[in-house]
C-alpha atoms as a PDB file:
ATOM      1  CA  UNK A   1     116.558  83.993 120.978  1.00  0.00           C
ATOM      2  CA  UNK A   2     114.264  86.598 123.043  1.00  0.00           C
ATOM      3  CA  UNK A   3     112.498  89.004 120.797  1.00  0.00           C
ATOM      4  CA  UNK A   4     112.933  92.757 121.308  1.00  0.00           C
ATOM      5  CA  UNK A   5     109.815  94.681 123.279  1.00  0.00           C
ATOM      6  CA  UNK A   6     108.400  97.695 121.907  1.00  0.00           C
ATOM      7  CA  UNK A   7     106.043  99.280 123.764  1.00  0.00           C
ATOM      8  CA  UNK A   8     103.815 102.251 122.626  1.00  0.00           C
ATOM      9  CA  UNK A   9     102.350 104.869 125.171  1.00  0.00           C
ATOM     10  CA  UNK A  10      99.969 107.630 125.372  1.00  0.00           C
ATOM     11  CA  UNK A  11      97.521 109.073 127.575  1.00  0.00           C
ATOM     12  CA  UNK A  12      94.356 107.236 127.187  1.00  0.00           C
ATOM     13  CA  UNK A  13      95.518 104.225 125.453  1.00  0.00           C
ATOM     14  CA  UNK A  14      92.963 103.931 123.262  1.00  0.00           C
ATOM     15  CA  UNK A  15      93.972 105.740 119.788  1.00  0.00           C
ATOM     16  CA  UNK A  16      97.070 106.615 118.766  1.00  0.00           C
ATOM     17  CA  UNK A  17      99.338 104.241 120.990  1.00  0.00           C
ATOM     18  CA  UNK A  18      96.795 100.910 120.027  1.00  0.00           C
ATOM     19  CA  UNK A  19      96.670 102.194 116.361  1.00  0.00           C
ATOM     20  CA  UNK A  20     100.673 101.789 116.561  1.00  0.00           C
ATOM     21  CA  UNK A  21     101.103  98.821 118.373  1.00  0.00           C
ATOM     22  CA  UNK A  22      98.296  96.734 116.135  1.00  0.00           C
ATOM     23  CA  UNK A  23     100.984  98.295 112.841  1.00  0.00           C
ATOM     24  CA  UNK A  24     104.449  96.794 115.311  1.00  0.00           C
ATOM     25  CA  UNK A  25     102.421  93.693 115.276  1.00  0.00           C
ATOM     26  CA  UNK A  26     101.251  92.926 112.056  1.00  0.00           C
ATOM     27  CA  UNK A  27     104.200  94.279 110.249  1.00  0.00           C
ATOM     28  CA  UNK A  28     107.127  92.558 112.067  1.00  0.00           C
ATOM     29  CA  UNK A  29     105.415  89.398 111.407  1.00  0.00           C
ATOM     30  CA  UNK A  30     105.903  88.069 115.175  1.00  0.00           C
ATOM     31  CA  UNK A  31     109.653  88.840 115.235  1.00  0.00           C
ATOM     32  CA  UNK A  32     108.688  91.733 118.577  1.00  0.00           C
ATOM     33  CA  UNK A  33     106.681  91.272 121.365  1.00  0.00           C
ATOM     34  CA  UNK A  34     104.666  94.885 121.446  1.00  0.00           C
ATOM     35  CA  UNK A  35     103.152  96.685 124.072  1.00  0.00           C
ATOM     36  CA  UNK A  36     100.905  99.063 124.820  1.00  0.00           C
ATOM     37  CA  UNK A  37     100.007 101.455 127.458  1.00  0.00           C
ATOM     38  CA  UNK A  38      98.411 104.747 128.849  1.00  0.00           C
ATOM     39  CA  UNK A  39      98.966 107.162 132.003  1.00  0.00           C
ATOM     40  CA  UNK A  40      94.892 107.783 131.960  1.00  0.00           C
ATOM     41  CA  UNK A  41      93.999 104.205 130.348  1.00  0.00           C
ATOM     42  CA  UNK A  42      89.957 105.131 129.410  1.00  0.00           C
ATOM     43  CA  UNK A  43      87.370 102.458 129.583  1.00  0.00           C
ATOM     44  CA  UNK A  44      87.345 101.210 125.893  1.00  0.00           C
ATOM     45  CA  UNK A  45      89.042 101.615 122.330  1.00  0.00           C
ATOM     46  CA  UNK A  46      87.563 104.753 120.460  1.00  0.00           C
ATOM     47  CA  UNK A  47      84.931 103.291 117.978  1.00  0.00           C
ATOM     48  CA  UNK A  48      86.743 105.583 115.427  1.00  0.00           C
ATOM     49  CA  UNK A  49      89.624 103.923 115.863  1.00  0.00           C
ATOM     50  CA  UNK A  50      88.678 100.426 115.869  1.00  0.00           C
ATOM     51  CA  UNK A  51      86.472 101.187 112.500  1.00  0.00           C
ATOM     52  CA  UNK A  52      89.535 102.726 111.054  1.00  0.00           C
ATOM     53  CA  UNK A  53      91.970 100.029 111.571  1.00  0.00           C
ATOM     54  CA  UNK A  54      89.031  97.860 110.588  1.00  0.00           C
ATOM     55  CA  UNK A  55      89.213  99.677 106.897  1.00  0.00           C
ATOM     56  CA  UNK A  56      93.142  98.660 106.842  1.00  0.00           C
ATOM     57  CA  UNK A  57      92.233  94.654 107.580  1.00  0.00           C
ATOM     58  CA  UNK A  58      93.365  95.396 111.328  1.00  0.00           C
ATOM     59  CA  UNK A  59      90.989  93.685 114.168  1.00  0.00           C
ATOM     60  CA  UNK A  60      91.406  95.807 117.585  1.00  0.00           C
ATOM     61  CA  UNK A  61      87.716  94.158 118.770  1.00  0.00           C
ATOM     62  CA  UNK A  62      90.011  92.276 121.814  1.00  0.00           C
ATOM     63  CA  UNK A  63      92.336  95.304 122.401  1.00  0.00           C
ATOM     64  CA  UNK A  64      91.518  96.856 125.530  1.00  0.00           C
ATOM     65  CA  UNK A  65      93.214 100.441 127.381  1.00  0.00           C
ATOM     66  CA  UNK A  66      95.679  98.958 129.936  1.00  0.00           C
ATOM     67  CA  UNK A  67      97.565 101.255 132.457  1.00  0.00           C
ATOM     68  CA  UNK A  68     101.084 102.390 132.189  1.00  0.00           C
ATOM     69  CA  UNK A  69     102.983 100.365 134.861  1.00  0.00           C
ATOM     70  CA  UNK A  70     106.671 100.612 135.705  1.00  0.00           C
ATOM     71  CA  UNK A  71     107.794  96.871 134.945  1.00  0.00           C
ATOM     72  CA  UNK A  72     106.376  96.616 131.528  1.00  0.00           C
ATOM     73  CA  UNK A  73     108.599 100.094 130.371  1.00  0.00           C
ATOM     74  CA  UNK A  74     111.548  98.758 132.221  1.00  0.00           C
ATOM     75  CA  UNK A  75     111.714  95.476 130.892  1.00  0.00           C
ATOM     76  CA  UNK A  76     110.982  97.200 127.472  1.00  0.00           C
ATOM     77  CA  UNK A  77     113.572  98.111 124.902  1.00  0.00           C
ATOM     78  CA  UNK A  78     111.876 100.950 123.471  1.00  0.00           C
ATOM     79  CA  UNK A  79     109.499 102.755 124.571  1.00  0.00           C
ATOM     80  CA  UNK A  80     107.781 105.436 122.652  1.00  0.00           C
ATOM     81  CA  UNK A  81     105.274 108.202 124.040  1.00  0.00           C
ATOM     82  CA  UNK A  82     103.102 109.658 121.611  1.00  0.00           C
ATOM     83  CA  UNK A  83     101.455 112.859 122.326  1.00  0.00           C
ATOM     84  CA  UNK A  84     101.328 112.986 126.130  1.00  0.00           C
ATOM     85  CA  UNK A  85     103.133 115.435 127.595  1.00  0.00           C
ATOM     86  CA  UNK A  86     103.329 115.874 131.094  1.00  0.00           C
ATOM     87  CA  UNK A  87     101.296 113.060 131.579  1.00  0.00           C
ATOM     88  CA  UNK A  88     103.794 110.621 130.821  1.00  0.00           C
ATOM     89  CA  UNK A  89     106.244 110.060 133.896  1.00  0.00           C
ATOM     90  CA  UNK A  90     109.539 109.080 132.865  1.00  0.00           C
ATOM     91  CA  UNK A  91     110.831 105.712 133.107  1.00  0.00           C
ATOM     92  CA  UNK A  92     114.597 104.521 132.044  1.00  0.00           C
ATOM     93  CA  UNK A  93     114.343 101.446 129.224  1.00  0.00           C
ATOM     94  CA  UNK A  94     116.709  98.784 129.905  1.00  0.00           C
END
């Protein structure tokens, strides 16, 4: 049986949509593939971020920004923007 896809988006990728995606993965146990993504991926995780997740037993030292790309939100089944505004083009789900 596939697993669902959720993928998490925001502008920078590197706080609010990795802080998500790390709590999809660790609380579904494996049972969704999760995703993460930004319109204006920056260079690296904010330390603030990575020490805070850190404090809640959650490792983001491998997680890196990627860039939003049109396959990965189509072949997603929910996608969920967090705090970008304009800078988040629209893309359909399947």
């Amino acid at each position: 049986m596939t697993r669902p896809t959720i993928m998490f988006v925001c502008v920078h990728n590197a706080g609010r949509s990795q802080m998500a995606a790390a709590f999809a993965k660790t609380l579904s146990g494996g049972r969704i593939e999760v995703r993460s993504a930004g319109s204006a991926p920056a260079d690296s995780i904010n330390p603030v971020v990575r020490e805070a997740m850190a404090e809640v037993g959650i490792d983001l030292a491998a997680a890196r920004p990627r860039v939003l790309v049109a396959e990965d939100v189509q072949s997603s089944d929910v996608v969920i923007t967090m705090g970008c505004g304009d800078a988040c083009p629209f893309f359909p789900a399947r």
